[in-house]
ModelCIF file with pLDDT and N, C-alpha, C, O atoms, coordinates in Angstrom:
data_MODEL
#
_entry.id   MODEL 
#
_entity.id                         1 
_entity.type                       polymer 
_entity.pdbx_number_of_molecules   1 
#
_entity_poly.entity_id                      1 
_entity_poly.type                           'polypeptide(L)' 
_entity_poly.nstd_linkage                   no 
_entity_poly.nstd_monomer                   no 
_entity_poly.pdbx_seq_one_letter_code       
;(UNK)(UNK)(UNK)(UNK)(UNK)(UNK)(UNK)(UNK)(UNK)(UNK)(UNK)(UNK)(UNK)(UNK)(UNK)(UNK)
(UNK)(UNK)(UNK)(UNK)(UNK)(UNK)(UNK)(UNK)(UNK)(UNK)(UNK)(UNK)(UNK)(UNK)(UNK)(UNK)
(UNK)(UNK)(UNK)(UNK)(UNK)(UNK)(UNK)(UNK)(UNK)(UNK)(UNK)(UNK)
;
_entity_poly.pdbx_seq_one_letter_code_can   XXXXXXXXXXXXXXXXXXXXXXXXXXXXXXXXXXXXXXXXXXXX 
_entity_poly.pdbx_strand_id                 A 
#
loop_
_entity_poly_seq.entity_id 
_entity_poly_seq.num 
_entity_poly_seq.mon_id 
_entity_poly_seq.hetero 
1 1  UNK n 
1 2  UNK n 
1 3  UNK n 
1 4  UNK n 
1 5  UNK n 
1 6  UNK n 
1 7  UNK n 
1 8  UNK n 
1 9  UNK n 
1 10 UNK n 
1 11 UNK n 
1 12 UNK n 
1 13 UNK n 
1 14 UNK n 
1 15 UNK n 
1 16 UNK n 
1 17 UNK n 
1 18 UNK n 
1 19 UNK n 
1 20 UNK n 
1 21 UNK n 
1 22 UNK n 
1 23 UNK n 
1 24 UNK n 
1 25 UNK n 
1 26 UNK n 
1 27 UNK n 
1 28 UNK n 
1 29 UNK n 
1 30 UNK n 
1 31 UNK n 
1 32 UNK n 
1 33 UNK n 
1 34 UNK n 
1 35 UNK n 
1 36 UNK n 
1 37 UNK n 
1 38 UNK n 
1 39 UNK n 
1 40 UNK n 
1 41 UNK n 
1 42 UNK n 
1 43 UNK n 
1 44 UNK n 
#
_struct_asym.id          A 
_struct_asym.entity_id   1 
#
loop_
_ma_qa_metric.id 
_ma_qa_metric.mode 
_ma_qa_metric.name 
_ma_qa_metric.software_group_id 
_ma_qa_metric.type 
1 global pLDDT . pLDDT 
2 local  pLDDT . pLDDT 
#
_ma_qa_metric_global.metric_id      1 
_ma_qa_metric_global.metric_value   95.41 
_ma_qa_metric_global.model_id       1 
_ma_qa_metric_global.ordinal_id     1 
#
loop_
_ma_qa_metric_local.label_asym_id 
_ma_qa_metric_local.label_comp_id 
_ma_qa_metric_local.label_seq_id 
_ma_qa_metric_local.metric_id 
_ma_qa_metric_local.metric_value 
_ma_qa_metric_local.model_id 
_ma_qa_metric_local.ordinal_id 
A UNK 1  2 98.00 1 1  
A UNK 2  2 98.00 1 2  
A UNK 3  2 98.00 1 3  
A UNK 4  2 98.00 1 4  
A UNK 5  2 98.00 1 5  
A UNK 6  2 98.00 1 6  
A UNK 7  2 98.00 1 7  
A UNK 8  2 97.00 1 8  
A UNK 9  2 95.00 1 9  
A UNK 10 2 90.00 1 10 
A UNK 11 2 80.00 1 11 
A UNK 12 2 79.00 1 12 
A UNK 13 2 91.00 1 13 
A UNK 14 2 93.00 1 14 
A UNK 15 2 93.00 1 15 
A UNK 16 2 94.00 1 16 
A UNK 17 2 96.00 1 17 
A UNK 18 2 97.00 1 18 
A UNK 19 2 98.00 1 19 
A UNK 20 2 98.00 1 20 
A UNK 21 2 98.00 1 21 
A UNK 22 2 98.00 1 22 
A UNK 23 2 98.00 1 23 
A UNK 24 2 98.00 1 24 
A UNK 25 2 95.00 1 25 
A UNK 26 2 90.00 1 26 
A UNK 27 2 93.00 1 27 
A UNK 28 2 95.00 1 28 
A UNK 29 2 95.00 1 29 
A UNK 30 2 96.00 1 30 
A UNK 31 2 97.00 1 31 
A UNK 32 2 98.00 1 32 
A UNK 33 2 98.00 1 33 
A UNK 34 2 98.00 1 34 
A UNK 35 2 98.00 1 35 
A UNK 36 2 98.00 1 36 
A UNK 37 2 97.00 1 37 
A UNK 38 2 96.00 1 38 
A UNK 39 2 93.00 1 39 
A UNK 40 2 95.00 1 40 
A UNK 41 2 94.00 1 41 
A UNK 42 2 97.00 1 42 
A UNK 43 2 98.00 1 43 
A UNK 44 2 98.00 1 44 
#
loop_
_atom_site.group_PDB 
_atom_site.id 
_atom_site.type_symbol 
_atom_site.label_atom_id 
_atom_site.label_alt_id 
_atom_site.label_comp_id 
_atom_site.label_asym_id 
_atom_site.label_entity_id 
_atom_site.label_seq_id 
_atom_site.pdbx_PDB_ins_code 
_atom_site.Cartn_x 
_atom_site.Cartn_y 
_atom_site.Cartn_z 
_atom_site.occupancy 
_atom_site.B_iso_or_equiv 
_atom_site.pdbx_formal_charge 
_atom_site.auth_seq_id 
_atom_site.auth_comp_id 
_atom_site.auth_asym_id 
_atom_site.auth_atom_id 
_atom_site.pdbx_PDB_model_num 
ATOM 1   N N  . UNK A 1 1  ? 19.901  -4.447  -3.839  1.00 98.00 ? 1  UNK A N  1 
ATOM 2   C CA . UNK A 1 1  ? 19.081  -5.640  -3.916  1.00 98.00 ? 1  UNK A CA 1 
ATOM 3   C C  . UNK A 1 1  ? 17.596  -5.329  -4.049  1.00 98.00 ? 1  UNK A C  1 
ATOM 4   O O  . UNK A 1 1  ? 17.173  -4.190  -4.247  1.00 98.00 ? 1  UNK A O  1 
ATOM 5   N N  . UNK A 1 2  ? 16.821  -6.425  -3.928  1.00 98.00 ? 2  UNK A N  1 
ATOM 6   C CA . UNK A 1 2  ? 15.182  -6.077  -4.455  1.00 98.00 ? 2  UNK A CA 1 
ATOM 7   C C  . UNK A 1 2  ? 14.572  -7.026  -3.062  1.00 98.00 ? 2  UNK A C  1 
ATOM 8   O O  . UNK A 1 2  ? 15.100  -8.014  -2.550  1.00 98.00 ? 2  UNK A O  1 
ATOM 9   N N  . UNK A 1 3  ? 13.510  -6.455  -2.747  1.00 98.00 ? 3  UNK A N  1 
ATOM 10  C CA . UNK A 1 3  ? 11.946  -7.290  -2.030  1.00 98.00 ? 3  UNK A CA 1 
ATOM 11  C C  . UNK A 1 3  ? 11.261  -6.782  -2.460  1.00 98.00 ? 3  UNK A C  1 
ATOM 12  O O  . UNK A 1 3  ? 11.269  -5.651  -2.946  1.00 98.00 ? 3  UNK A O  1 
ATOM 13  N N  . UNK A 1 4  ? 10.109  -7.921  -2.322  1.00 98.00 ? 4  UNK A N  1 
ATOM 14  C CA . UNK A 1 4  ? 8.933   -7.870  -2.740  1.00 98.00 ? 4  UNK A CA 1 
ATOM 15  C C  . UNK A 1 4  ? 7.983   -7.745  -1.604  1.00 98.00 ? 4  UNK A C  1 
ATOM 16  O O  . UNK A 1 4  ? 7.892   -8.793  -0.966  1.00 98.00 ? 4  UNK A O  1 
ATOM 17  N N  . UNK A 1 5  ? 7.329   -6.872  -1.215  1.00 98.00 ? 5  UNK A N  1 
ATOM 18  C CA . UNK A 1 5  ? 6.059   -7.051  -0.039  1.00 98.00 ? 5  UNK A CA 1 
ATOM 19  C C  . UNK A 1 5  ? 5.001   -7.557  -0.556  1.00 98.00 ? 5  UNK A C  1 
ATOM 20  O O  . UNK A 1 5  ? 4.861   -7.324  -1.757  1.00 98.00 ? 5  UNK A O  1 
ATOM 21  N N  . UNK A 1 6  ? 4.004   -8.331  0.074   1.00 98.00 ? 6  UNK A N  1 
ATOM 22  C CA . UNK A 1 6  ? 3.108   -8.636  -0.038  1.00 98.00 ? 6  UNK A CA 1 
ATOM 23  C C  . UNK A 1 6  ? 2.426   -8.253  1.366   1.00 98.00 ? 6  UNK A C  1 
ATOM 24  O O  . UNK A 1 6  ? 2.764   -8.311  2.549   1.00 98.00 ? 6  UNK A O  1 
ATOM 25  N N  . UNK A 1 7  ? 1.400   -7.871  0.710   1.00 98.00 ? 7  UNK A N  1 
ATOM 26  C CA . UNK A 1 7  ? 0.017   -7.586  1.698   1.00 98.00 ? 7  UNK A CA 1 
ATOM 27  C C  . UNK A 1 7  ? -1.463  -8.422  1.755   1.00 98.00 ? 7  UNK A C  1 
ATOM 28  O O  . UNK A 1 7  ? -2.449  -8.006  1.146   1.00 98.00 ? 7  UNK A O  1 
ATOM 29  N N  . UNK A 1 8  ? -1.472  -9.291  2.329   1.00 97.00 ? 8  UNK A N  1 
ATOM 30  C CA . UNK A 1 8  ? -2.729  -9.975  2.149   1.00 97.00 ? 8  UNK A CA 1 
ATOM 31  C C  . UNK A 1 8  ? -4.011  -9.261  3.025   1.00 97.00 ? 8  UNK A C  1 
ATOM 32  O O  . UNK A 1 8  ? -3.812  -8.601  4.045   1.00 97.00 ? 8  UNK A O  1 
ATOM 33  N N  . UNK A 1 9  ? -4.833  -9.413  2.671   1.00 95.00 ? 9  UNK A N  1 
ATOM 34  C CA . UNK A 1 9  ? -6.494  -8.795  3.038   1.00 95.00 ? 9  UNK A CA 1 
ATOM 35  C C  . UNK A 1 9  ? -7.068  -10.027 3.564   1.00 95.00 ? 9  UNK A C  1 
ATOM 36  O O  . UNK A 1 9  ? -6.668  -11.182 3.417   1.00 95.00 ? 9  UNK A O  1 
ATOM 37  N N  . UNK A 1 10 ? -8.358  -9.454  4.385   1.00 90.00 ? 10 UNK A N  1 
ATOM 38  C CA . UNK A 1 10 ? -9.658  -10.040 4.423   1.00 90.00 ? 10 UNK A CA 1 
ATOM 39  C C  . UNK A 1 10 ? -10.599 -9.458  4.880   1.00 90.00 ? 10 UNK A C  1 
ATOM 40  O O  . UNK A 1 10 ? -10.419 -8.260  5.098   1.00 90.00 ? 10 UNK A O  1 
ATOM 41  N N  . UNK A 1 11 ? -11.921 -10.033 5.197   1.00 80.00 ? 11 UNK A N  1 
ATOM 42  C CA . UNK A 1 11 ? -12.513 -9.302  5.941   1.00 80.00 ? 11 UNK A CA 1 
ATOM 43  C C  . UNK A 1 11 ? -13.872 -8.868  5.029   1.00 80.00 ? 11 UNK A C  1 
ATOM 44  O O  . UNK A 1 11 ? -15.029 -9.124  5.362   1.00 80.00 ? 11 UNK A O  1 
ATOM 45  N N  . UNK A 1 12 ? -13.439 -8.104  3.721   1.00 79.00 ? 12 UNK A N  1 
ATOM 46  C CA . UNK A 1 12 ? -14.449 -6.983  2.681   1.00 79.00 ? 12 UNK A CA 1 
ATOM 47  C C  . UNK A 1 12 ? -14.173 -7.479  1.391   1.00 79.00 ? 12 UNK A C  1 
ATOM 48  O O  . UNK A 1 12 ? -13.331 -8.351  1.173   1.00 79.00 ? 12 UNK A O  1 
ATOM 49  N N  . UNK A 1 13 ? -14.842 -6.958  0.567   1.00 91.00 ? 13 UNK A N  1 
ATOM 50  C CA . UNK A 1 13 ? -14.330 -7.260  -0.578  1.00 91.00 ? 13 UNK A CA 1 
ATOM 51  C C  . UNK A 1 13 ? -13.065 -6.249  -0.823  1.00 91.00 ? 13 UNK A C  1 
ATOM 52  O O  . UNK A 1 13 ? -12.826 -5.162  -0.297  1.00 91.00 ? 13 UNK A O  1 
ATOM 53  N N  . UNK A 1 14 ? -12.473 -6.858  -1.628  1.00 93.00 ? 14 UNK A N  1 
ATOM 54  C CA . UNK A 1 14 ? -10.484 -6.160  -1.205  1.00 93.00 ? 14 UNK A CA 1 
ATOM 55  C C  . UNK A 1 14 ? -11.059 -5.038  -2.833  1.00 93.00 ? 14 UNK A C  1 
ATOM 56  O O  . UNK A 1 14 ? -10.552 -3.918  -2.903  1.00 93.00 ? 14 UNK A O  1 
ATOM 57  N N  . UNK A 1 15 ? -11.853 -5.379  -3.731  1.00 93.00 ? 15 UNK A N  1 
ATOM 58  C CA . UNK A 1 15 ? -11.928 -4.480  -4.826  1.00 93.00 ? 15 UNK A CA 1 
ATOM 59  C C  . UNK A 1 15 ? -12.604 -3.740  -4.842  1.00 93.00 ? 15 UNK A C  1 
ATOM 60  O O  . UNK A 1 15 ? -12.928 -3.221  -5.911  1.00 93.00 ? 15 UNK A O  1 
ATOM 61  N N  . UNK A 1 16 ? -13.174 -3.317  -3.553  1.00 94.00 ? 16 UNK A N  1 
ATOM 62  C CA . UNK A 1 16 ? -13.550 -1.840  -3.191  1.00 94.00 ? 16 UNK A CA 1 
ATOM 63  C C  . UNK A 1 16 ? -12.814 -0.984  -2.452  1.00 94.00 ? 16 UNK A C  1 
ATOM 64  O O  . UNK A 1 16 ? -13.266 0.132   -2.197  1.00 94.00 ? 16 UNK A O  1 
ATOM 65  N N  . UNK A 1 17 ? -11.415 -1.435  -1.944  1.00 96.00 ? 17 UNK A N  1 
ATOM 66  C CA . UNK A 1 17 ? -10.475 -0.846  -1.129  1.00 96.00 ? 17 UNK A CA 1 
ATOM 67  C C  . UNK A 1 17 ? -9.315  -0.102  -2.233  1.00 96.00 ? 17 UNK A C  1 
ATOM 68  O O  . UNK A 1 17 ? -8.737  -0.817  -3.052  1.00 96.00 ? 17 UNK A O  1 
ATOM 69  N N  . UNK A 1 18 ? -9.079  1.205   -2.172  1.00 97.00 ? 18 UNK A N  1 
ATOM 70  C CA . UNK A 1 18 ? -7.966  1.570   -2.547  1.00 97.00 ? 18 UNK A CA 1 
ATOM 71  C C  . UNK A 1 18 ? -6.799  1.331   -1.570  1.00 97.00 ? 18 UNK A C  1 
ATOM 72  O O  . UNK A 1 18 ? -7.106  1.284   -0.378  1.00 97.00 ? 18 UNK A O  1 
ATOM 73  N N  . UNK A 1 19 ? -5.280  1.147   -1.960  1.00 98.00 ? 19 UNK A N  1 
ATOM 74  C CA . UNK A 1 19 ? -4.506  0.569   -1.062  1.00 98.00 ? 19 UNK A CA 1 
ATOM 75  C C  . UNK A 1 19 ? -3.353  1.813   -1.301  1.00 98.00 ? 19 UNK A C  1 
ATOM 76  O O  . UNK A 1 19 ? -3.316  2.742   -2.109  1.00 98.00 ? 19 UNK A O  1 
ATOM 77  N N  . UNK A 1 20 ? -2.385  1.357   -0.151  1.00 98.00 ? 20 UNK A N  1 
ATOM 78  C CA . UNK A 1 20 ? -1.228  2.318   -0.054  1.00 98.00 ? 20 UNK A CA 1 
ATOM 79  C C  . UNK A 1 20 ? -0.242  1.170   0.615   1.00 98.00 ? 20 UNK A C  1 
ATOM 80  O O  . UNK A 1 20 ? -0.511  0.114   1.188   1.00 98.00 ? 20 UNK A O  1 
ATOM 81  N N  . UNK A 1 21 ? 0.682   1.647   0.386   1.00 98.00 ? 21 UNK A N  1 
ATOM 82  C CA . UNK A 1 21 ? 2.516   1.932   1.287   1.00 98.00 ? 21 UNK A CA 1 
ATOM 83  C C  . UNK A 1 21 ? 2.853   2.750   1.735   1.00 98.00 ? 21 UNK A C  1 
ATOM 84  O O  . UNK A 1 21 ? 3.305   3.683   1.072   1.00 98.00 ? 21 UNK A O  1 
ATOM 85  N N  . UNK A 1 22 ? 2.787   2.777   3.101   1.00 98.00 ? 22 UNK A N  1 
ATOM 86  C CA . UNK A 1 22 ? 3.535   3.993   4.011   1.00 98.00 ? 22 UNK A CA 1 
ATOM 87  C C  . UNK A 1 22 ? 5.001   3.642   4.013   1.00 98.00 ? 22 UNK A C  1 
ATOM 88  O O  . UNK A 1 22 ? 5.400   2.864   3.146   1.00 98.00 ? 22 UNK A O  1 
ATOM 89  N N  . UNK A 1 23 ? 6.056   4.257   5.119   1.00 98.00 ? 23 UNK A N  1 
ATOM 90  C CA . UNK A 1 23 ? 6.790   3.415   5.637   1.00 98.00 ? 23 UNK A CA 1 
ATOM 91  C C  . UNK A 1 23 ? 7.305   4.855   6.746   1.00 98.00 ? 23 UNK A C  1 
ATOM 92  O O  . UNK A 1 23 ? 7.108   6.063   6.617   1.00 98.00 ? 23 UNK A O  1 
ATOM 93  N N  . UNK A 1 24 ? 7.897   4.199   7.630   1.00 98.00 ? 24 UNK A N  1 
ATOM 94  C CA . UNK A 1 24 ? 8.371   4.837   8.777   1.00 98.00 ? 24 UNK A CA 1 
ATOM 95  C C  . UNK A 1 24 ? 9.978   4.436   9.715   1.00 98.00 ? 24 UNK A C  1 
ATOM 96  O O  . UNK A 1 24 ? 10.142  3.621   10.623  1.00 98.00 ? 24 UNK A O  1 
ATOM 97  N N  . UNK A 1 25 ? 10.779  5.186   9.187   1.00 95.00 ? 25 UNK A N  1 
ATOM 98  C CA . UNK A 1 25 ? 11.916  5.339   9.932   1.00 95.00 ? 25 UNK A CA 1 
ATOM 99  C C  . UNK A 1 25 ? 11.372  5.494   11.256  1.00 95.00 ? 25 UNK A C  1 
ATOM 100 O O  . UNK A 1 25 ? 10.207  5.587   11.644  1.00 95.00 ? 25 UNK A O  1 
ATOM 101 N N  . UNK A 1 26 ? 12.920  5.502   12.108  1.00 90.00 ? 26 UNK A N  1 
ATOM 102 C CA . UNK A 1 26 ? 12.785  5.526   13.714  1.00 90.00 ? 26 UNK A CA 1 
ATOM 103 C C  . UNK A 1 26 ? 12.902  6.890   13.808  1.00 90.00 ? 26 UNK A C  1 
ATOM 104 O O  . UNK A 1 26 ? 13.427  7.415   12.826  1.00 90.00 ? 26 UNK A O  1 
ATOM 105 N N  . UNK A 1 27 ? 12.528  7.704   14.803  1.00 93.00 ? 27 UNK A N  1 
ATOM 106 C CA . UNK A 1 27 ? 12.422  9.055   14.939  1.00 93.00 ? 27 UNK A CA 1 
ATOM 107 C C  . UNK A 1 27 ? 11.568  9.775   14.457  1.00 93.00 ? 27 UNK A C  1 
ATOM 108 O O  . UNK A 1 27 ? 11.058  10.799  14.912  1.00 93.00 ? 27 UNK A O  1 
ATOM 109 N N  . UNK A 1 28 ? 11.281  8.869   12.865  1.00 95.00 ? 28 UNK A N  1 
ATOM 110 C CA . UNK A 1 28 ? 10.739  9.760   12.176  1.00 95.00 ? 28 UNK A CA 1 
ATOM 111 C C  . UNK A 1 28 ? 8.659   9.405   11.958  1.00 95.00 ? 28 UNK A C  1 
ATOM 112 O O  . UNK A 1 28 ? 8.007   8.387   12.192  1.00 95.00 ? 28 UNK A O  1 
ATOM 113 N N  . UNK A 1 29 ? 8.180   10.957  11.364  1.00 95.00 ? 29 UNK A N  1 
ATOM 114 C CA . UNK A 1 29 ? 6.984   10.651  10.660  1.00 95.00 ? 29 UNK A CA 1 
ATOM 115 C C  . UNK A 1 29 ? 6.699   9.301   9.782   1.00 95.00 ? 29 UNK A C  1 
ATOM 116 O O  . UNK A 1 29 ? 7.629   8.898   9.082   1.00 95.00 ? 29 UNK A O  1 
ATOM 117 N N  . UNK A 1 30 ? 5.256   8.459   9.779   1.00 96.00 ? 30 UNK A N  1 
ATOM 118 C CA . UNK A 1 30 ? 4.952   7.918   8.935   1.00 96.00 ? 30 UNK A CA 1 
ATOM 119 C C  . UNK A 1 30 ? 5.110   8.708   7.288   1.00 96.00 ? 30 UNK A C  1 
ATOM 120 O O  . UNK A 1 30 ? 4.526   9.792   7.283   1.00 96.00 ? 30 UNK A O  1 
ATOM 121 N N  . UNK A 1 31 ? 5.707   8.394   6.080   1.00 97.00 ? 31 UNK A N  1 
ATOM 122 C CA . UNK A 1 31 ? 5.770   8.844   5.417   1.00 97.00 ? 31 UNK A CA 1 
ATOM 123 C C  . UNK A 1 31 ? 5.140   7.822   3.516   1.00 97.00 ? 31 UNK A C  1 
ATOM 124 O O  . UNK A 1 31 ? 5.357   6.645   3.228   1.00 97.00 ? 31 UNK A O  1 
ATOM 125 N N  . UNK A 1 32 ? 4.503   8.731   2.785   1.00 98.00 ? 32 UNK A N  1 
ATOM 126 C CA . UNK A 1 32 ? 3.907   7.389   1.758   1.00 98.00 ? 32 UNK A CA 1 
ATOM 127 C C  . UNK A 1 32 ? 4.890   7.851   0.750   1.00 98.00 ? 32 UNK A C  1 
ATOM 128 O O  . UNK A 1 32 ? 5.487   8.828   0.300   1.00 98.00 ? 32 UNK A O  1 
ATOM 129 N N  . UNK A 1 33 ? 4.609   5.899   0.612   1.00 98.00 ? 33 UNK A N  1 
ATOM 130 C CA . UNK A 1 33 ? 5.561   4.974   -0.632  1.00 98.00 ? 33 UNK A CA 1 
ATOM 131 C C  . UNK A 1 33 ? 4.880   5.150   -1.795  1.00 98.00 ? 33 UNK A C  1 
ATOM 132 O O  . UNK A 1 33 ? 5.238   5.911   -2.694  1.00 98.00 ? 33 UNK A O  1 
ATOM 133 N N  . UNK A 1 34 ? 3.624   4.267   -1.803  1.00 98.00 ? 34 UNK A N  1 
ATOM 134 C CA . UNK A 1 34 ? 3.256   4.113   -3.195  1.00 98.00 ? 34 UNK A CA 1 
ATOM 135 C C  . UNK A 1 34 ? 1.671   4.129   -3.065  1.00 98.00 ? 34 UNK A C  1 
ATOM 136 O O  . UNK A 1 34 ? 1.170   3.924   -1.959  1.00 98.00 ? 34 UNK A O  1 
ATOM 137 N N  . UNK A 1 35 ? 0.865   4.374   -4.196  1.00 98.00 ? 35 UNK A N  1 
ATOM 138 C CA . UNK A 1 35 ? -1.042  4.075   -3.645  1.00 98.00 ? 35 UNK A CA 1 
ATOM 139 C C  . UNK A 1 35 ? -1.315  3.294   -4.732  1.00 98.00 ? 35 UNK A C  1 
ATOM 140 O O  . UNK A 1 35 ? -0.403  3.324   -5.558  1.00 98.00 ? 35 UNK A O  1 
ATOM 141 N N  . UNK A 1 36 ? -2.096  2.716   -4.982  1.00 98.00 ? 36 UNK A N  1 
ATOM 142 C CA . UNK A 1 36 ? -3.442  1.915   -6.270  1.00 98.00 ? 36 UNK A CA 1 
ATOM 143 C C  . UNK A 1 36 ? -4.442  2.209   -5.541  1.00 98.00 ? 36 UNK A C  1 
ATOM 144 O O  . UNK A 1 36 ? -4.753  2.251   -4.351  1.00 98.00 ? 36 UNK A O  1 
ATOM 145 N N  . UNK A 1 37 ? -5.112  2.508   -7.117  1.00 97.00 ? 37 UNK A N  1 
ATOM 146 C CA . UNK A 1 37 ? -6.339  2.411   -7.002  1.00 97.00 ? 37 UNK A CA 1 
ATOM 147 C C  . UNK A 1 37 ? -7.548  1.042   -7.040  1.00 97.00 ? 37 UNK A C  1 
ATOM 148 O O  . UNK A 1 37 ? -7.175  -0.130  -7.095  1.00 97.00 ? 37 UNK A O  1 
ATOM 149 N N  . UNK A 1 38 ? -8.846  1.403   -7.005  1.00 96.00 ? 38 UNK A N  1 
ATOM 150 C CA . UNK A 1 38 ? -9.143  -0.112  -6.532  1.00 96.00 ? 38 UNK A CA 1 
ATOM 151 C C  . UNK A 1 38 ? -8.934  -0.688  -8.246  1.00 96.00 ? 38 UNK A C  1 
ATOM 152 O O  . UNK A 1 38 ? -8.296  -1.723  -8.440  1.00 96.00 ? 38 UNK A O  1 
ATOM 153 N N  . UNK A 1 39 ? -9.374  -0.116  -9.101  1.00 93.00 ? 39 UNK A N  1 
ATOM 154 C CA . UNK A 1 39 ? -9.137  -0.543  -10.081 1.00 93.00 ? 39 UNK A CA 1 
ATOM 155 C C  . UNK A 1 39 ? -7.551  -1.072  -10.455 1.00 93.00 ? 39 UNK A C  1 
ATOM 156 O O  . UNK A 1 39 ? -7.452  -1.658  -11.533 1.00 93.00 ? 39 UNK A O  1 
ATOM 157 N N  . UNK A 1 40 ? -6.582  -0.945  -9.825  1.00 95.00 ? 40 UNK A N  1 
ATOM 158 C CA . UNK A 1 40 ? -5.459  -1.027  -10.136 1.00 95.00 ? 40 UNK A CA 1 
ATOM 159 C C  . UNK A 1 40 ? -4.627  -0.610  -11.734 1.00 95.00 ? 40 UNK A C  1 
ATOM 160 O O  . UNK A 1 40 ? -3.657  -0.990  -12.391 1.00 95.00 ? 40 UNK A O  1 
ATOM 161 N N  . UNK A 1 41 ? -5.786  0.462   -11.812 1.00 94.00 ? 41 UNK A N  1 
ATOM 162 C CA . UNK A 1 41 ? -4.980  0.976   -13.246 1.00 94.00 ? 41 UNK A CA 1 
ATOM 163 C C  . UNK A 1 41 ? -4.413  2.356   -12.965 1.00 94.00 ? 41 UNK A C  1 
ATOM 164 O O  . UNK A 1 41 ? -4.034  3.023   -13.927 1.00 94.00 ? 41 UNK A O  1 
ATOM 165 N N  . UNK A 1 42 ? -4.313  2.894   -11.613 1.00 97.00 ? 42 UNK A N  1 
ATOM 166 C CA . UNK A 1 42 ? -4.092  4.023   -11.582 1.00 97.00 ? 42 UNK A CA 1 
ATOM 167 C C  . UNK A 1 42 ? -3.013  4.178   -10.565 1.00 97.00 ? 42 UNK A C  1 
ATOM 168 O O  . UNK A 1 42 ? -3.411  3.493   -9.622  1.00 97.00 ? 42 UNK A O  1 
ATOM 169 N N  . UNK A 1 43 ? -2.079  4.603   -10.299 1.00 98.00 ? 43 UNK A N  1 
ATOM 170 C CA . UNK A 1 43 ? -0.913  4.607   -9.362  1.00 98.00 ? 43 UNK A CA 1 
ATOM 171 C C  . UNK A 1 43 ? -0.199  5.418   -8.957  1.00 98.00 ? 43 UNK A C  1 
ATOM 172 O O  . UNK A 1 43 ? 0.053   6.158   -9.908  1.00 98.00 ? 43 UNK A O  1 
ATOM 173 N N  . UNK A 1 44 ? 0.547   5.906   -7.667  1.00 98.00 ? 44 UNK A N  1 
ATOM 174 C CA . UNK A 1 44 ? 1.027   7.302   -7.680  1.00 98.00 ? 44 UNK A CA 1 
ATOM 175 C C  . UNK A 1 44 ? 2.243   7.066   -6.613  1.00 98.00 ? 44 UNK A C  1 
ATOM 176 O O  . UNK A 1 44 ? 2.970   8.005   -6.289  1.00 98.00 ? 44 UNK A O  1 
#
């Protein structure tokens, strides 16, 4: 199946923030999902 996360901001301007996805099992290390850049043309 599929979800969608959404992350809402505030606070700064959100287009000076580069963003990420961690995620973390039980037991385990925080580990990363996905990043953008602030530009959102760049992704990893």
């Amino acid at each position: 199946g599929s979800l969608r996360l959404p992350c809402a901001t505030s606070g700064r301007t959100f287009s000076n923030y580069a963003m990420g996805w961690f995620l973390q099992a039980p037991g385990k290390d925080r580990e990363f999902v996905a990043a953008i850049s602030r530009s959102g043309t760049s992704t990893h």
